[in-house]
C-alpha atoms as a PDB file:
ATOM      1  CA  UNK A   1      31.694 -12.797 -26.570  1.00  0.00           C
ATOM      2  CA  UNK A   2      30.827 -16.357 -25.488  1.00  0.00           C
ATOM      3  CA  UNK A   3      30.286 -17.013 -21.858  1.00  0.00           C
ATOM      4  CA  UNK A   4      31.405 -20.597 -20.422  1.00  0.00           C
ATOM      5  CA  UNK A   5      30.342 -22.151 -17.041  1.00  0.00           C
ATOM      6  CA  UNK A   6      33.713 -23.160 -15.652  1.00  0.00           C
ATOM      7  CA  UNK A   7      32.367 -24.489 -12.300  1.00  0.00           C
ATOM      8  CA  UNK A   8      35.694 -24.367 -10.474  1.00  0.00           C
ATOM      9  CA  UNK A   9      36.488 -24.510  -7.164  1.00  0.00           C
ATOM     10  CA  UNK A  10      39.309 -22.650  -5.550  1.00  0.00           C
ATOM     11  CA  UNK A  11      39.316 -22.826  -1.840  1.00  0.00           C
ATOM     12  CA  UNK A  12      35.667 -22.385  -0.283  1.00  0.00           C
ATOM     13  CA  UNK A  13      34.659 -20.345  -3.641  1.00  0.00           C
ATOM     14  CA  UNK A  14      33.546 -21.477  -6.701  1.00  0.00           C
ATOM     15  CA  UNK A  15      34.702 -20.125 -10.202  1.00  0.00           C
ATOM     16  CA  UNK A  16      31.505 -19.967 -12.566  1.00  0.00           C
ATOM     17  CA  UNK A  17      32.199 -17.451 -15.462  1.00  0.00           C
ATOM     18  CA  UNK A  18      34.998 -17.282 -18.176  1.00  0.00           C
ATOM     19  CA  UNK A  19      34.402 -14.709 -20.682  1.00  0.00           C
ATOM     20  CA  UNK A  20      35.882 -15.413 -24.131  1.00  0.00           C
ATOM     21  CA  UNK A  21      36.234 -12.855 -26.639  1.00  0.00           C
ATOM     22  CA  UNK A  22      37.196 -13.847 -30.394  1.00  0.00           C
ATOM     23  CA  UNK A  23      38.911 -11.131 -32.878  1.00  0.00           C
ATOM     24  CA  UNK A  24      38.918 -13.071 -35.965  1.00  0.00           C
ATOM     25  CA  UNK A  25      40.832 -10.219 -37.981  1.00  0.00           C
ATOM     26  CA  UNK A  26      43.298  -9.953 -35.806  1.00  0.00           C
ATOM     27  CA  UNK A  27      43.752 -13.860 -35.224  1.00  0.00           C
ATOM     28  CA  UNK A  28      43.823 -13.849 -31.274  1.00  0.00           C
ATOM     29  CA  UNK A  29      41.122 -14.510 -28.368  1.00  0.00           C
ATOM     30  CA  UNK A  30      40.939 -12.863 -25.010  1.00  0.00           C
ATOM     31  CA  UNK A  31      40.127 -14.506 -21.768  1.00  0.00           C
ATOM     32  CA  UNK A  32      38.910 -13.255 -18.520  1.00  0.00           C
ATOM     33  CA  UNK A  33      37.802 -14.528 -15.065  1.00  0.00           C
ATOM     34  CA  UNK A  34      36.819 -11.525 -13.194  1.00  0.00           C
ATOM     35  CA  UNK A  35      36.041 -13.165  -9.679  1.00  0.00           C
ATOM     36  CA  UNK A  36      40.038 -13.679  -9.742  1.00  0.00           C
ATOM     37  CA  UNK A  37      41.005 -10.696 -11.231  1.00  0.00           C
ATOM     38  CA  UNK A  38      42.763 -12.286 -14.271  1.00  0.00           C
ATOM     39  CA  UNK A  39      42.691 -12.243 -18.017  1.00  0.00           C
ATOM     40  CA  UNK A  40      44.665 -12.691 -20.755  1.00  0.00           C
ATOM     41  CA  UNK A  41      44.943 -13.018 -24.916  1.00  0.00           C
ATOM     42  CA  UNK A  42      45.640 -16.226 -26.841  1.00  0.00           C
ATOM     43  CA  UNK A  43      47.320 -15.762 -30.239  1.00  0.00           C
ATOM     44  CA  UNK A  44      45.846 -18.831 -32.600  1.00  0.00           C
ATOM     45  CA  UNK A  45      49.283 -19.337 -33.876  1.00  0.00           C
ATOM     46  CA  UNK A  46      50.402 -19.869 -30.310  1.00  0.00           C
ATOM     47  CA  UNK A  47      50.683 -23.659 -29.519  1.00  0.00           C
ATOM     48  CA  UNK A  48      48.917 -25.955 -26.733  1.00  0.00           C
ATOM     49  CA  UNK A  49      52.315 -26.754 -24.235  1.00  0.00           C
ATOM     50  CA  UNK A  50      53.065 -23.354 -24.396  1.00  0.00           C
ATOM     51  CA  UNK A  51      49.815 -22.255 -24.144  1.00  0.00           C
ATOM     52  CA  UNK A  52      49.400 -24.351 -21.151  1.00  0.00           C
ATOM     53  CA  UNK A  53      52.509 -23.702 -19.381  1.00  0.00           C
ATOM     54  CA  UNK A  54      52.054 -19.779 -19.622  1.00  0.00           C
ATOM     55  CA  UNK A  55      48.283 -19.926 -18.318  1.00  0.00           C
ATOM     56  CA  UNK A  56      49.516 -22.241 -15.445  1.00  0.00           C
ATOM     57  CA  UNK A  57      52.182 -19.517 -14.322  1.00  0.00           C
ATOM     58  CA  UNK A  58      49.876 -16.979 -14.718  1.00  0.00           C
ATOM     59  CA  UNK A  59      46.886 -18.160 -13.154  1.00  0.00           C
ATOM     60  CA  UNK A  60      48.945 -20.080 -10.132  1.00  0.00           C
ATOM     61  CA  UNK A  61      49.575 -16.599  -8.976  1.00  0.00           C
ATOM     62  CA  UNK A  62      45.555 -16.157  -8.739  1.00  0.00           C
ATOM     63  CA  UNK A  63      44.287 -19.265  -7.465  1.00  0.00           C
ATOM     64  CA  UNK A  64      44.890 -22.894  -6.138  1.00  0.00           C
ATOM     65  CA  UNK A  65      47.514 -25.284  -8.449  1.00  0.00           C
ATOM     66  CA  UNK A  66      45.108 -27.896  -8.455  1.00  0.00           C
ATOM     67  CA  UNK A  67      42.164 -25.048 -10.003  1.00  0.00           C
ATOM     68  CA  UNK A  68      45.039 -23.534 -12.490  1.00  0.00           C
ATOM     69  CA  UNK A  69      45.555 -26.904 -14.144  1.00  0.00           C
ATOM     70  CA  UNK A  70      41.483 -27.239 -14.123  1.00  0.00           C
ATOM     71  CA  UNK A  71      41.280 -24.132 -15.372  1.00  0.00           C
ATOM     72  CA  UNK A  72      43.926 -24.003 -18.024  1.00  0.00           C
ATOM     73  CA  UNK A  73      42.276 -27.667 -19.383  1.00  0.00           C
ATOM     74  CA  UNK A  74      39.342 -25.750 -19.848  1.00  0.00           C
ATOM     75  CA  UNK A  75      40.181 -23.131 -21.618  1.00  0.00           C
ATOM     76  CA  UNK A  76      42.589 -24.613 -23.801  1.00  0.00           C
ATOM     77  CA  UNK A  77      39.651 -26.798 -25.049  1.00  0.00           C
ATOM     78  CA  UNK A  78      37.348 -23.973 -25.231  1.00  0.00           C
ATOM     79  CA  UNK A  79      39.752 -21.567 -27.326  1.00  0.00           C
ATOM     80  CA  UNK A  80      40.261 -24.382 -29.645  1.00  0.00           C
ATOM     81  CA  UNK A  81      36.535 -24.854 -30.416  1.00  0.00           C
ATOM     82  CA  UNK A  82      36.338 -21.311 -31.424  1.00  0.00           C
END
């Protein structure tokens, strides 16, 4: 599990931790912020505008617009280092 410093903020708080979890065998990686209560699995197969549009519906319904889009950036870029 890799741990990245997101240092997002979303209202008066500040988003630090995303905790990424790679499962090479089974091809997929699962994210979670737990100071929103959200998470979520990426397939690697899956592709970025999709990938993008489905974390910015999900995590709109957690936080700020303007901190979804910084947040989906993110961890688009970070899922594809892995």
């Amino acid at each position: 599990m890799k741990i990245r410093k997101a240092n997002v903020h979303n209202g008066k708080n500040l988003i630090t931790n995303v905790y990424i979890y790679e499962n090479k065998k089974l091809e997929f990686s699962m994210i979670a912020i737990p100071e929103v209560e959200w998470s979520t699995t990426v397939q690697y197969v899956e592709e970025r505008d999709v990938l993008k549009a489905r974390l910015l519906d999900s995590l709109s319904k957690r936080v700020e617009n303007e901190t979804a889009e910084e947040l989906a950036d993110k961890m688009i870029h970070w899922v594809g280092e892995m």
